[in-house]
N, C-alpha and C. Protein backbone atom coordinates (compact mmCIF):
# COMPACT_ATOMS: atom_id res chain seq x y z
N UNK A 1 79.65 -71.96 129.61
CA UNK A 1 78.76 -71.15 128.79
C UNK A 1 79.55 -70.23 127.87
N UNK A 2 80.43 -69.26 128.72
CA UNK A 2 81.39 -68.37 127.81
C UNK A 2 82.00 -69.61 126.42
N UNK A 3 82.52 -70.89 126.83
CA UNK A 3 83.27 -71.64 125.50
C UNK A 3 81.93 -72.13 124.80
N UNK A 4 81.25 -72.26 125.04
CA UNK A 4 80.17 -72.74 124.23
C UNK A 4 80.16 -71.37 122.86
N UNK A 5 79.43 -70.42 123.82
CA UNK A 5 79.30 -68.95 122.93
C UNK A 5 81.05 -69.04 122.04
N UNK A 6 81.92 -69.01 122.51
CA UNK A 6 83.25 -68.56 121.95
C UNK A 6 83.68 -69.48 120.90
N UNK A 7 83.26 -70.59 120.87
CA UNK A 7 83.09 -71.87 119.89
C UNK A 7 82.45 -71.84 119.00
N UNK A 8 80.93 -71.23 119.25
CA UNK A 8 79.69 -71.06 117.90
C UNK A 8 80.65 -69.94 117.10
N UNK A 9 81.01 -68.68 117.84
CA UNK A 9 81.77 -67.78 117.14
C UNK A 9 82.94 -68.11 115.98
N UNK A 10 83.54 -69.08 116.59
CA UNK A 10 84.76 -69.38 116.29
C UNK A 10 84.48 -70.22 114.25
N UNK A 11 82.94 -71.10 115.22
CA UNK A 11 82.45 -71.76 113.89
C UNK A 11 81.76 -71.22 112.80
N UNK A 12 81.21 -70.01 113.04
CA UNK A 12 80.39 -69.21 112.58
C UNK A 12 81.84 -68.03 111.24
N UNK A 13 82.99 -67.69 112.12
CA UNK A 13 84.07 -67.27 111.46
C UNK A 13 84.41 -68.04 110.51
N UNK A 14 84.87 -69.38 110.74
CA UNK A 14 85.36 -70.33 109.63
C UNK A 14 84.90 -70.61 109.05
N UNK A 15 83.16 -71.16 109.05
CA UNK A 15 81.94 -71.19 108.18
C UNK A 15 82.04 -70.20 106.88
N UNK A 16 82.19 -69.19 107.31
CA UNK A 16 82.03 -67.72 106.63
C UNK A 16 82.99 -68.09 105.55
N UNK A 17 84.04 -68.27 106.16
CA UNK A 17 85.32 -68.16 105.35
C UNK A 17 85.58 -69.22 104.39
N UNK A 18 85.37 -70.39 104.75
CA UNK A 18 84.75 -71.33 103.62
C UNK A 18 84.12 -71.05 102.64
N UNK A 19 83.02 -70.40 103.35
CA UNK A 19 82.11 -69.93 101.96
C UNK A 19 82.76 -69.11 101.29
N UNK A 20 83.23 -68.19 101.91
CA UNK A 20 84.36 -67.11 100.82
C UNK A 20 85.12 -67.74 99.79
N UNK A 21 85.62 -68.81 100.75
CA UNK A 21 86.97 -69.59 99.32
C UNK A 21 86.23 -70.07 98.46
N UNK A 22 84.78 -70.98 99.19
CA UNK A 22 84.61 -71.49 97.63
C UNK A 22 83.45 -71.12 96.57
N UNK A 23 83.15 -69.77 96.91
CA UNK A 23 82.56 -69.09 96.15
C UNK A 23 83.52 -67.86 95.13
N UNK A 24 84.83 -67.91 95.58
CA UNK A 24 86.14 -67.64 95.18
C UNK A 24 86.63 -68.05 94.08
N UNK A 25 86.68 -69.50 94.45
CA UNK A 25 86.95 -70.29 93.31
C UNK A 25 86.13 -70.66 92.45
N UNK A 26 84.96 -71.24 92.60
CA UNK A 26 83.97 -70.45 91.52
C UNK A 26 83.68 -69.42 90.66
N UNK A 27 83.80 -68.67 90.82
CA UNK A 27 84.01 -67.25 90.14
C UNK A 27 84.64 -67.36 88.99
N UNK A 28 83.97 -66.99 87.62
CA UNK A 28 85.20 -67.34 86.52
C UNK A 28 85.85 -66.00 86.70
N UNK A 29 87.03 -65.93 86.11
CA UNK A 29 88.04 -65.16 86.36
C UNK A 29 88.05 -64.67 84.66
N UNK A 30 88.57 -63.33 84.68
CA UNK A 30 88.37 -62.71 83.51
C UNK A 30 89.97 -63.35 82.58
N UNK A 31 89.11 -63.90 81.15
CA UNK A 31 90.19 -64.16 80.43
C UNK A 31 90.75 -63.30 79.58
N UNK A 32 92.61 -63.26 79.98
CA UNK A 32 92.71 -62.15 79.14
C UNK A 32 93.33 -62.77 77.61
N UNK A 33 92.12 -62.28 76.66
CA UNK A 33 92.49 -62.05 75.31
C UNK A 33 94.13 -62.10 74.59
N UNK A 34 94.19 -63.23 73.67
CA UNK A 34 95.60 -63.15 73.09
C UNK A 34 95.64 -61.54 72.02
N UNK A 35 96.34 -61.27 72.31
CA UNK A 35 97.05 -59.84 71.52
C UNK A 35 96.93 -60.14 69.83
N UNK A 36 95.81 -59.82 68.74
CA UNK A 36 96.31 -60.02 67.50
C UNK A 36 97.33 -59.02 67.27
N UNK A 37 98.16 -59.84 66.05
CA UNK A 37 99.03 -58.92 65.32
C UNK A 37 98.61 -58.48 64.20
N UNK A 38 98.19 -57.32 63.72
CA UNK A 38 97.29 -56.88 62.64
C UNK A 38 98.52 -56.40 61.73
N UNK A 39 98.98 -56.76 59.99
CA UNK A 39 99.68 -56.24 59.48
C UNK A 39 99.24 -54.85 59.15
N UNK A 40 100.81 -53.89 59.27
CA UNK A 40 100.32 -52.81 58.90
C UNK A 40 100.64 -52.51 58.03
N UNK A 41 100.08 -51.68 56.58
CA UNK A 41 99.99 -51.46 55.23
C UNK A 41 101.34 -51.57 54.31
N UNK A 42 102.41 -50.95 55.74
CA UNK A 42 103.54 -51.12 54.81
C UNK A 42 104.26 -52.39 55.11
N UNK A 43 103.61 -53.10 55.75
CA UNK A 43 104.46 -54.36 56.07
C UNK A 43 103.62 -55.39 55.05
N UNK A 44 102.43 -55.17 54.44
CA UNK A 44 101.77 -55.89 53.65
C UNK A 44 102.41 -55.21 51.88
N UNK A 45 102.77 -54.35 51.84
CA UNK A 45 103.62 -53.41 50.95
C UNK A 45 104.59 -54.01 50.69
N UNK A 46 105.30 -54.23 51.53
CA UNK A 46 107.00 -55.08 51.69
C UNK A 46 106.81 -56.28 51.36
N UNK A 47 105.63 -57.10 51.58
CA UNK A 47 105.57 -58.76 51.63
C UNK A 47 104.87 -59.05 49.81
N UNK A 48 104.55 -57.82 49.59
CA UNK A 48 103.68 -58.39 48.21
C UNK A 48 104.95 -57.60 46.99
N UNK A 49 105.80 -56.73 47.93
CA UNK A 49 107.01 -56.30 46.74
C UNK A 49 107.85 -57.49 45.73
N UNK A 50 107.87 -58.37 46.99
CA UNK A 50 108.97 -59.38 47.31
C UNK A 50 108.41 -60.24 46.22
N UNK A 51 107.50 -60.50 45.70
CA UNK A 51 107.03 -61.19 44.70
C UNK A 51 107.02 -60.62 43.18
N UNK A 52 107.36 -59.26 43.45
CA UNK A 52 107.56 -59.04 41.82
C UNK A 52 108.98 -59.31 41.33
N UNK A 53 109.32 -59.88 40.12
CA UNK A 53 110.52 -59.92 39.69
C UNK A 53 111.03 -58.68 39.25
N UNK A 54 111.88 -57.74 40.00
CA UNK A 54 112.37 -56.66 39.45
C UNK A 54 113.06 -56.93 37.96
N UNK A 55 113.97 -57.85 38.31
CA UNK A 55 114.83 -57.70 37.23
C UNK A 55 114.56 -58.29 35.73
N UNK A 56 113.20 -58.91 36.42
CA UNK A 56 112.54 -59.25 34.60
C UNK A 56 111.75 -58.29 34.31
N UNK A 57 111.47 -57.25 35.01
CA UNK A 57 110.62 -56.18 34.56
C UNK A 57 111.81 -55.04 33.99
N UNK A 58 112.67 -55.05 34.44
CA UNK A 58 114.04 -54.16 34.04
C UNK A 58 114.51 -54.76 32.71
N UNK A 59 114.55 -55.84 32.50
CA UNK A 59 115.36 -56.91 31.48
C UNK A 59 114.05 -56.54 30.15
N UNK A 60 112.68 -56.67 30.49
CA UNK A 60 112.10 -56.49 29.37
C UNK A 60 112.10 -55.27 29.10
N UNK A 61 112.60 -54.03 29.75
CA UNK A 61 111.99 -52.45 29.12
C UNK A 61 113.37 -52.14 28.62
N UNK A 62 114.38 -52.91 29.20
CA UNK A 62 115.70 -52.90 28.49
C UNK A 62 116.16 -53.54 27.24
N UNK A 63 115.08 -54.45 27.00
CA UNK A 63 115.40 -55.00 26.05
C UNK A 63 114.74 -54.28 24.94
N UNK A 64 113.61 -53.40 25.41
CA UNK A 64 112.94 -52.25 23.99
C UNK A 64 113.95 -51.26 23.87
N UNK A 65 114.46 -50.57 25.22
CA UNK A 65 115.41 -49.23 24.23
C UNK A 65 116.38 -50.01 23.75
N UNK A 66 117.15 -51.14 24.04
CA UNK A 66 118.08 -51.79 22.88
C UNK A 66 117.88 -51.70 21.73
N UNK A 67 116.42 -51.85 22.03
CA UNK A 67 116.12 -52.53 20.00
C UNK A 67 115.90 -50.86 19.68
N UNK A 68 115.12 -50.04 19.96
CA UNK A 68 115.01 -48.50 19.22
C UNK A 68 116.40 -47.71 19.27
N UNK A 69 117.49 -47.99 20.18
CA UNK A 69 118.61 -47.63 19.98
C UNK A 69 119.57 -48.19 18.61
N UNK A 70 119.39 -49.56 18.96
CA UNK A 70 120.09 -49.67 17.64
C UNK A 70 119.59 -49.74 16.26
N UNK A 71 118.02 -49.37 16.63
CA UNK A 71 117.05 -49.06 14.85
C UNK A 71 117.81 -47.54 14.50
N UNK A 72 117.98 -46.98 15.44
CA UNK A 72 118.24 -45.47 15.40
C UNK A 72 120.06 -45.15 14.74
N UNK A 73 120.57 -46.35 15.79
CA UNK A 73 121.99 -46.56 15.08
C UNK A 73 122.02 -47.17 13.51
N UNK A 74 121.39 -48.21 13.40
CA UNK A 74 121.54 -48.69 11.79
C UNK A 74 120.28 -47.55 11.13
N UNK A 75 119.57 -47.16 11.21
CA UNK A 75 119.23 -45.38 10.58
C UNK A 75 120.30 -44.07 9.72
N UNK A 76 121.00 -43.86 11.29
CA UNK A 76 122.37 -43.21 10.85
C UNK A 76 123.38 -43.77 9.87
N UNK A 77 123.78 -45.46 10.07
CA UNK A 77 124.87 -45.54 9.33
C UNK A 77 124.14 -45.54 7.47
N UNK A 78 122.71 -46.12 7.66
CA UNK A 78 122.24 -45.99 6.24
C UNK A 78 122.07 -44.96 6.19
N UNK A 79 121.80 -43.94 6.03
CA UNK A 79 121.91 -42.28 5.57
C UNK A 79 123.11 -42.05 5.57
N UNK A 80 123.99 -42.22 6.38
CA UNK A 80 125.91 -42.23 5.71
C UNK A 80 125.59 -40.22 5.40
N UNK A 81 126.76 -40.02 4.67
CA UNK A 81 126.72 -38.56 4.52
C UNK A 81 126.90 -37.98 3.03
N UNK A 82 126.57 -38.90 2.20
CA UNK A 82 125.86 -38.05 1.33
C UNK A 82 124.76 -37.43 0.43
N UNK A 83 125.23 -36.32 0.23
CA UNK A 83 124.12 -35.59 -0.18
C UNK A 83 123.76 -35.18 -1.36
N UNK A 84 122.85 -34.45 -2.04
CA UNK A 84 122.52 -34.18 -3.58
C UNK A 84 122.55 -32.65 -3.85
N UNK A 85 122.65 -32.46 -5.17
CA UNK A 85 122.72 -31.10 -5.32
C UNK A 85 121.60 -30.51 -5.12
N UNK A 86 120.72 -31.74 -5.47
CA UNK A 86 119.02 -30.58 -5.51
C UNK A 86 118.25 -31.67 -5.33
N UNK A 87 117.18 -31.51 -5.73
CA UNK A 87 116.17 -32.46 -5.22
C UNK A 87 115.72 -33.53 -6.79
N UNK A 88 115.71 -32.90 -7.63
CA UNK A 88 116.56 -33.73 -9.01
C UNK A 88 117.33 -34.50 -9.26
N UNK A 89 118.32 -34.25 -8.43
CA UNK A 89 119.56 -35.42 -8.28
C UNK A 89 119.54 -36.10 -6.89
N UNK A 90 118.71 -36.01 -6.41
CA UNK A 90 117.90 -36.99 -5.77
C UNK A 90 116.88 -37.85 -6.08
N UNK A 91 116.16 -37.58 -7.05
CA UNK A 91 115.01 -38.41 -7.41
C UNK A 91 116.09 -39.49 -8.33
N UNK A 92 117.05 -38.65 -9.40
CA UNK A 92 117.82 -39.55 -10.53
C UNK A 92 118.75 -40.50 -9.57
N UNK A 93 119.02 -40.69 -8.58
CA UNK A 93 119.65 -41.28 -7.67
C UNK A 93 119.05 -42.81 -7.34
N UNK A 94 117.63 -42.60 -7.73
CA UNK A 94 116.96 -44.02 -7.54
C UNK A 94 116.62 -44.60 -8.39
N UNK A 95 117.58 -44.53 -9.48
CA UNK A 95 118.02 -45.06 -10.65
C UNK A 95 118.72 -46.05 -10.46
N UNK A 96 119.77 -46.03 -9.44
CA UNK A 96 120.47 -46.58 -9.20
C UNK A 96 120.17 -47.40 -7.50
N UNK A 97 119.68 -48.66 -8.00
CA UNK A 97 119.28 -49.28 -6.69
C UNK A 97 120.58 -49.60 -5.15
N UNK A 98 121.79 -49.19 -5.51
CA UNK A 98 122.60 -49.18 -4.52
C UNK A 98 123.02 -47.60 -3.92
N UNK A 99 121.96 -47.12 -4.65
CA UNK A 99 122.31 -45.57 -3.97
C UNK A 99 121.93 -45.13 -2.59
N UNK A 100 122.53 -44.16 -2.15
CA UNK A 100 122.09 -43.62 -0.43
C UNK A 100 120.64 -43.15 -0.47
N UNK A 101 120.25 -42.63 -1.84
CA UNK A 101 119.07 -42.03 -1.56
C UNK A 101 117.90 -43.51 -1.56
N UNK A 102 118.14 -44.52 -2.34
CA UNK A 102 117.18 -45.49 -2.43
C UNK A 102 117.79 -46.56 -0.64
N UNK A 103 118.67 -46.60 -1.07
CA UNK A 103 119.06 -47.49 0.84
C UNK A 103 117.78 -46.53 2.13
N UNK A 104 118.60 -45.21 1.85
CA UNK A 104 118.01 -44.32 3.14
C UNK A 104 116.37 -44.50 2.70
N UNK A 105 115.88 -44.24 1.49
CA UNK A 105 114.21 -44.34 1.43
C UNK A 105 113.89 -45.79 1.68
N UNK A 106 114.30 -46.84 1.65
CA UNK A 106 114.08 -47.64 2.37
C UNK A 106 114.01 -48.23 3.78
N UNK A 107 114.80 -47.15 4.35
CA UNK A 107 114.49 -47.56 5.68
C UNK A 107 113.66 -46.54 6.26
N UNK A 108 113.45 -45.77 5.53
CA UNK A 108 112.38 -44.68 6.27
C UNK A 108 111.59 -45.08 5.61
N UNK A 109 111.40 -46.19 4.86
CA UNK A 109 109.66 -46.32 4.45
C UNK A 109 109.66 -47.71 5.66
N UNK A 110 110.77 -48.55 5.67
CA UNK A 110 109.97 -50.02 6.68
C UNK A 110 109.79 -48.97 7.85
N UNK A 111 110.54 -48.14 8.00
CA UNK A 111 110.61 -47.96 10.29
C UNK A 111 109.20 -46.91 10.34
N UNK A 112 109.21 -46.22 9.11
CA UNK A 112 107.87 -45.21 9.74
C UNK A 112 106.35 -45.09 9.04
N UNK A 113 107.11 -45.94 7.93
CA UNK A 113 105.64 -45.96 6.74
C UNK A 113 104.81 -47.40 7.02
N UNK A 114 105.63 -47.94 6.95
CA UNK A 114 104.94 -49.94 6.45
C UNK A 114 104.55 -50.63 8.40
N UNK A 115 105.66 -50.08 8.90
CA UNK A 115 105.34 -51.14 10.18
C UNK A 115 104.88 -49.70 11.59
N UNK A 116 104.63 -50.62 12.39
CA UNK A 116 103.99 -49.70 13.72
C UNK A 116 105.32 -49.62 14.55
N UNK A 117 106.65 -48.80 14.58
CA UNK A 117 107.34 -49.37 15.16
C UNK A 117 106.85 -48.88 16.98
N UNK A 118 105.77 -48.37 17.07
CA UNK A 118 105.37 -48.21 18.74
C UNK A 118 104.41 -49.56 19.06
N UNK A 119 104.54 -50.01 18.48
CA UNK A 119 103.61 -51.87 18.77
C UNK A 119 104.58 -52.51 19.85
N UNK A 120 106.80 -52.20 19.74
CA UNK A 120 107.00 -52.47 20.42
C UNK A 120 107.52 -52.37 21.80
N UNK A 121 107.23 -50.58 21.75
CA UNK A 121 107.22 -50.13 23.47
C UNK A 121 105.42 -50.91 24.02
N UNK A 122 104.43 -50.68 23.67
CA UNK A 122 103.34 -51.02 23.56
C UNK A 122 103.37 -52.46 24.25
N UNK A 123 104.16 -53.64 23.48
CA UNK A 123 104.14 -54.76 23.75
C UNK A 123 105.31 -54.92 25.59
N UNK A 124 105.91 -54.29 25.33
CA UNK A 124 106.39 -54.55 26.78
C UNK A 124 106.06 -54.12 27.76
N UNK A 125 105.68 -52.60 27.37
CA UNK A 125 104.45 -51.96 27.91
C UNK A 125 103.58 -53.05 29.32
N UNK A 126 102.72 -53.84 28.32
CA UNK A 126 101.48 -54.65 28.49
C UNK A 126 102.49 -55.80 29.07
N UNK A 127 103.24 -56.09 28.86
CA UNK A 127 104.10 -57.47 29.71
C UNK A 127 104.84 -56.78 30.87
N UNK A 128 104.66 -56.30 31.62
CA UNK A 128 105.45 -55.97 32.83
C UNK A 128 104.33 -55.06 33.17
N UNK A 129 103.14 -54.65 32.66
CA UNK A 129 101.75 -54.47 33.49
C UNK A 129 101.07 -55.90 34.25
N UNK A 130 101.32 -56.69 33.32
CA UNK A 130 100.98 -57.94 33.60
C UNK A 130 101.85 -58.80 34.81
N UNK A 131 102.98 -58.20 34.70
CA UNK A 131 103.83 -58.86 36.10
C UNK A 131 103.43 -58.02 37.32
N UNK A 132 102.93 -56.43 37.38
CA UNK A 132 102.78 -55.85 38.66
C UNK A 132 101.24 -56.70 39.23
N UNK A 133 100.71 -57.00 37.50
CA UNK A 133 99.43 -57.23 37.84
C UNK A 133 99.38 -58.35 38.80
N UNK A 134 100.02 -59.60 38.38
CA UNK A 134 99.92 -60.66 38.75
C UNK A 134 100.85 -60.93 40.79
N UNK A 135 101.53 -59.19 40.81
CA UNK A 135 102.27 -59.85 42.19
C UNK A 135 101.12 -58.85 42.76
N UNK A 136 100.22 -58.08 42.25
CA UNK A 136 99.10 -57.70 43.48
C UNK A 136 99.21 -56.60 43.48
N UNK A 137 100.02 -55.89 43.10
CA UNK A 137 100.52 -54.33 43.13
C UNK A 137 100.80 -53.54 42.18
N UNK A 138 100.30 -52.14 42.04
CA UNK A 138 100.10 -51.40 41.33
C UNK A 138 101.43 -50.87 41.02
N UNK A 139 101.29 -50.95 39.38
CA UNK A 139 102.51 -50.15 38.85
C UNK A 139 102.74 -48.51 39.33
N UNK A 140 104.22 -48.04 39.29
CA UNK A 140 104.62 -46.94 39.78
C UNK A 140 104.37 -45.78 38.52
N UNK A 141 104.49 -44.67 39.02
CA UNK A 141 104.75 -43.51 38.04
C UNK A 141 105.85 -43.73 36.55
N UNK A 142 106.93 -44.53 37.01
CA UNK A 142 107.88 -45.00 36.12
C UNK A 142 107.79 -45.72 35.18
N UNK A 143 106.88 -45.96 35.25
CA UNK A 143 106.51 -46.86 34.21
C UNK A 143 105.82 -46.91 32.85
N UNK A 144 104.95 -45.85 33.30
CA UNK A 144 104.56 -44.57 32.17
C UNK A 144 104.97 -43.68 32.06
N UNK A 145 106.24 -43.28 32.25
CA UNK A 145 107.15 -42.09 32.12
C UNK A 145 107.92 -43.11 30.99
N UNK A 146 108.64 -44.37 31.28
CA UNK A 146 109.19 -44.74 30.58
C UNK A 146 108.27 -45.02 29.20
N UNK A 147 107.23 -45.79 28.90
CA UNK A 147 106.17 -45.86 28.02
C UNK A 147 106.50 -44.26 27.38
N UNK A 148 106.16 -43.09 27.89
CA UNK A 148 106.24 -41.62 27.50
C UNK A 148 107.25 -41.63 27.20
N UNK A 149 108.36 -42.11 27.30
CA UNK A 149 109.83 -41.36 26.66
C UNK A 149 110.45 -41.76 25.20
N UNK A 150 109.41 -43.73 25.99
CA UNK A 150 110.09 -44.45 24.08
C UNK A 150 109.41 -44.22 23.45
N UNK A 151 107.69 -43.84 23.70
CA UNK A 151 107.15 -43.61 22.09
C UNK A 151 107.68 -42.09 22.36
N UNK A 152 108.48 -41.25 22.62
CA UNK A 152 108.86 -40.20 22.22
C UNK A 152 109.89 -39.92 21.20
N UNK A 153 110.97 -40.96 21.44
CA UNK A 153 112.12 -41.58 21.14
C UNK A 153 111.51 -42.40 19.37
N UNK A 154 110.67 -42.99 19.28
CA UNK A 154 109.58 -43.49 18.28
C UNK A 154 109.43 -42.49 17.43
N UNK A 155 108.54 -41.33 17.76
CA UNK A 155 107.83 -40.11 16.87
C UNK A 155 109.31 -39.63 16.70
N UNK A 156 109.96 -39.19 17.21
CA UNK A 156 111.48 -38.49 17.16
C UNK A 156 112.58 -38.90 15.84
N UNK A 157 112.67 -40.26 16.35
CA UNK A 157 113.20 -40.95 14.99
C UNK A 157 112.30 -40.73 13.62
N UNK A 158 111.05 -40.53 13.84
CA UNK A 158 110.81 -40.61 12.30
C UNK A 158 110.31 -39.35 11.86
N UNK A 159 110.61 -38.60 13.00
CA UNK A 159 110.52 -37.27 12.43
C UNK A 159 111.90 -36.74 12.03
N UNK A 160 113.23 -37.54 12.45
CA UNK A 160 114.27 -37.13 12.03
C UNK A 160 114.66 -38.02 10.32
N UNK A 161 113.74 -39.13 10.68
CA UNK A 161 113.90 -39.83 9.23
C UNK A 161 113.69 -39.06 7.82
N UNK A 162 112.54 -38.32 8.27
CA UNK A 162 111.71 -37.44 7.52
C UNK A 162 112.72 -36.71 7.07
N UNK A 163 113.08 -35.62 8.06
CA UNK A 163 113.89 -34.55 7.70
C UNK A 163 115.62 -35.18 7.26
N UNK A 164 115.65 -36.10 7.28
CA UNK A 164 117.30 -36.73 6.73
C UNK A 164 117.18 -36.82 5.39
N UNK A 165 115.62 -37.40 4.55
CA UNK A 165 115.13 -37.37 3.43
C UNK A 165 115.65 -36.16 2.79
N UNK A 166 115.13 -35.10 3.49
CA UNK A 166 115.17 -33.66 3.22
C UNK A 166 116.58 -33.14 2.82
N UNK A 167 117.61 -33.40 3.82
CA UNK A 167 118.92 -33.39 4.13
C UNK A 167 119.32 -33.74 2.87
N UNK A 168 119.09 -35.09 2.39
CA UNK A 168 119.89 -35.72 1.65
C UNK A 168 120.04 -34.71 0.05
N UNK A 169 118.70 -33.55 0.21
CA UNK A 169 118.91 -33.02 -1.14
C UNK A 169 119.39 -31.49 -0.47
N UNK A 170 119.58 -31.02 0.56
CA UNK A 170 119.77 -30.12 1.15
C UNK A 170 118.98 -28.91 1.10
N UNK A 171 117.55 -30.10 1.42
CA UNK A 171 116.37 -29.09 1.74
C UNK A 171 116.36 -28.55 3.37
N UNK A 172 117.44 -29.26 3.95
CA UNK A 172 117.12 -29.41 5.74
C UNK A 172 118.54 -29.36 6.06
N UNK A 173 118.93 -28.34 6.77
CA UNK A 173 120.09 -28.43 7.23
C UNK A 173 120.69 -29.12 8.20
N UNK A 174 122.35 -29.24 8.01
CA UNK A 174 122.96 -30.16 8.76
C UNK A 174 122.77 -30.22 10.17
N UNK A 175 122.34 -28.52 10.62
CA UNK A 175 122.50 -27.90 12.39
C UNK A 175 121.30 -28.35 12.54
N UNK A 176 120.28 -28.59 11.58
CA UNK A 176 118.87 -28.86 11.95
C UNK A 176 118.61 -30.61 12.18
N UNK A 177 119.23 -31.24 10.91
CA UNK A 177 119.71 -32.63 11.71
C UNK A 177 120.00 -32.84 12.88
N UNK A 178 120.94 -32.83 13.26
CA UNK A 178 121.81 -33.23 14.84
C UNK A 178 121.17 -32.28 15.76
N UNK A 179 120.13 -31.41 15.33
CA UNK A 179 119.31 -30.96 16.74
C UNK A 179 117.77 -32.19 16.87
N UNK A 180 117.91 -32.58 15.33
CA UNK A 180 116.84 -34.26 15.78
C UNK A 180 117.37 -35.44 15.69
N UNK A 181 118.35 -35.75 16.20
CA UNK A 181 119.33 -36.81 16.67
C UNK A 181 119.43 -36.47 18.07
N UNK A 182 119.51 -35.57 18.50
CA UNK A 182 119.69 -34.86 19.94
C UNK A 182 118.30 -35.14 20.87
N UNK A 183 117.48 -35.32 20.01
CA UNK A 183 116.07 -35.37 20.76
C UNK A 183 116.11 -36.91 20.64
N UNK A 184 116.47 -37.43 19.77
CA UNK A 184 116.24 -38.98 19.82
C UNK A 184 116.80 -39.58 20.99
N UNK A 185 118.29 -38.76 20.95
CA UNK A 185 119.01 -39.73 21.91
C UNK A 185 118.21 -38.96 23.50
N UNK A 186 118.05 -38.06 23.41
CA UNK A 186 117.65 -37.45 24.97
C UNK A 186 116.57 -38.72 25.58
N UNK A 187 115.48 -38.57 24.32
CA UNK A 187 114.23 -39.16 24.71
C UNK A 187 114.49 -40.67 25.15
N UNK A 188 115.83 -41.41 24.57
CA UNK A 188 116.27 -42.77 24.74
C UNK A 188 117.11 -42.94 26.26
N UNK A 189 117.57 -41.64 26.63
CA UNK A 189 118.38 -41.58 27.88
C UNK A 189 117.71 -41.44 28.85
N UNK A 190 116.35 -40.61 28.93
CA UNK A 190 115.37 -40.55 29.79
C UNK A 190 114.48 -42.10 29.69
N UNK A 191 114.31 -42.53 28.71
CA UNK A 191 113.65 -43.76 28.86
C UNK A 191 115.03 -44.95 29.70
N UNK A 192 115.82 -45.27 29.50
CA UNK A 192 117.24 -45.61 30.41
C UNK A 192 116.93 -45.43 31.98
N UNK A 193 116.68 -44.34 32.08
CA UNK A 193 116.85 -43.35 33.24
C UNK A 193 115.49 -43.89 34.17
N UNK A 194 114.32 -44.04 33.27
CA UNK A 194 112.95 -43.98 34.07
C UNK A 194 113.28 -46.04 34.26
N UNK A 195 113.96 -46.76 33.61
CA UNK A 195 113.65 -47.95 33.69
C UNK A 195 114.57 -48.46 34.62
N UNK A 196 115.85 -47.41 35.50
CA UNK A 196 116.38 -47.92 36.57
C UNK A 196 115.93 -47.66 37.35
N UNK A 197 115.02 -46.63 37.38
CA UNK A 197 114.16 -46.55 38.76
C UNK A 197 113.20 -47.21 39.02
N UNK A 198 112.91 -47.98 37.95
CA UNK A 198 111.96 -49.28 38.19
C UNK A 198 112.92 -50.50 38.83
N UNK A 199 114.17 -50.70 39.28
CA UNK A 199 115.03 -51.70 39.28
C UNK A 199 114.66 -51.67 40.77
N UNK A 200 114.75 -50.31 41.90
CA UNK A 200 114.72 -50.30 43.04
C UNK A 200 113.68 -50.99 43.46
C-alpha cells in the first residue's frame, strides 16, 4: 500500500515536471532586437563633404583674383608716370593717339565705363554655388566674404582709375594715388585669404 501511494507520488512529480518542460519550451522567448546604427549629423557632415571638389572650387575663385589682379597690373603699367601741367595739356594730349593720356582713357573707359567688370566675380560666384549645391551642402561664410572682397577690389580699381585720370593732370595727388592702390591690393589679399579657407 505504502509503494503504491509512493509511486502515484513519484508519478504525479514527474507528470508535473513534464508539463513544466514542455510548456517551457513553448513559450516564445523574447527576441532581442538588432541594435540600429543611426548616423550622427556630423558623420553625415563628413560623408557629404567628401563629395565636394575642394580644389575646383579653390581653382575657380583663383582663377577670378588672377584675372582682377592682373587687370589691376596692366592698369598701372598703362598709366606709366606721366603727367600734365594742367588739365589743358591733358585734353591737347589726345591729339596725339599714342599718348598716356589717350592709352590711360582707354582703359578706364573698357574696365569701368563699357563692360561690367563684376559679371566676373558674379560668374564664379554662381559656379561654385552650384558645386556646394550639387554635393548637398551649404556654402560657408567664406564664400561671401570672398564675393565681398572682389567686388571690393572691382569698385576700388575704378575708383582708383578715376582718380589716376585726375593724377595725370595733377588734379589728385601722388600720396592720394598709392593710398587707392593700397585698397586695391588689400581688398585682393583678403579675397586670396577668404579663398584658402575655402580649400580646408
Amino acid at each position: 500500500m505504502v509503494k503504491k501511494v509512493l509511486y502515484s507520488v513519484i508519478g504525479v512529480v514527474v507528470l508535473g515536471f513534464v508539463l513544466l518542460l514542455i510548456i517551457g519550451l513553448n513559450t516564445p522567448q523574447p527576441v532581442k532586437q538588432a541594435q540600429q546604427t543611426v548616423p550622427t549629423q556630423n558623420s553625415v557632415a563628413v560623408a557629404t563633404s567628401s563629395v565636394l571638389d575642394r580644389q575646383k572650387v579653390v581653382a575657380i575663385l583663383s582663377a577670378s583674383v588672377t584675372y582682377y589682379t592682373q587687370l589691376f597690373a596692366t592698369g598701372k603699367a598703362t598709366l606709366g608716370t606721366t603727367q600734365y601741367v594742367d588739365a589743358y595739356a591733358g585734353v591737347k594730349a589726345f591729339d596725339d593717339p599714342n599718348s598716356a593720356a589717350v592709352r590711360f582713357g582707354a582703359f578706364n573707359t573698357d574696365t569701368c565705363m563699357k563692360n561690367d567688370q563684376g559679371a566676373n566675380v558674379m560668374n564664379a560666384y554662381r559656379t561654385v554655388s552650384d558645386l556646394y549645391y550639387s554635393a548637398g551642402i551649404s556654402s560657408t561664410d567664406d564664400l561671401d566674404n570672398w564675393s565681398y572682397d572682389l567686388n571690393s577690389a572691382v569698385s576700388d580699381i575704378c575708383l582708383w582709375a578715376g582718380d589716376a585720370v585726375s593724377w595725370q593732370i595733377k588734379e589728385v595727388s601722388t600720396t592720394k594715388l598709392h593710398a587707392d592702390e593700397q585698397k586695391v591690393t588689400d581688398d585682393l589679399t583678403k579675397a586670396h585669404a577668404d579663398m584658402q579657407a575655402l580649400a580646408k
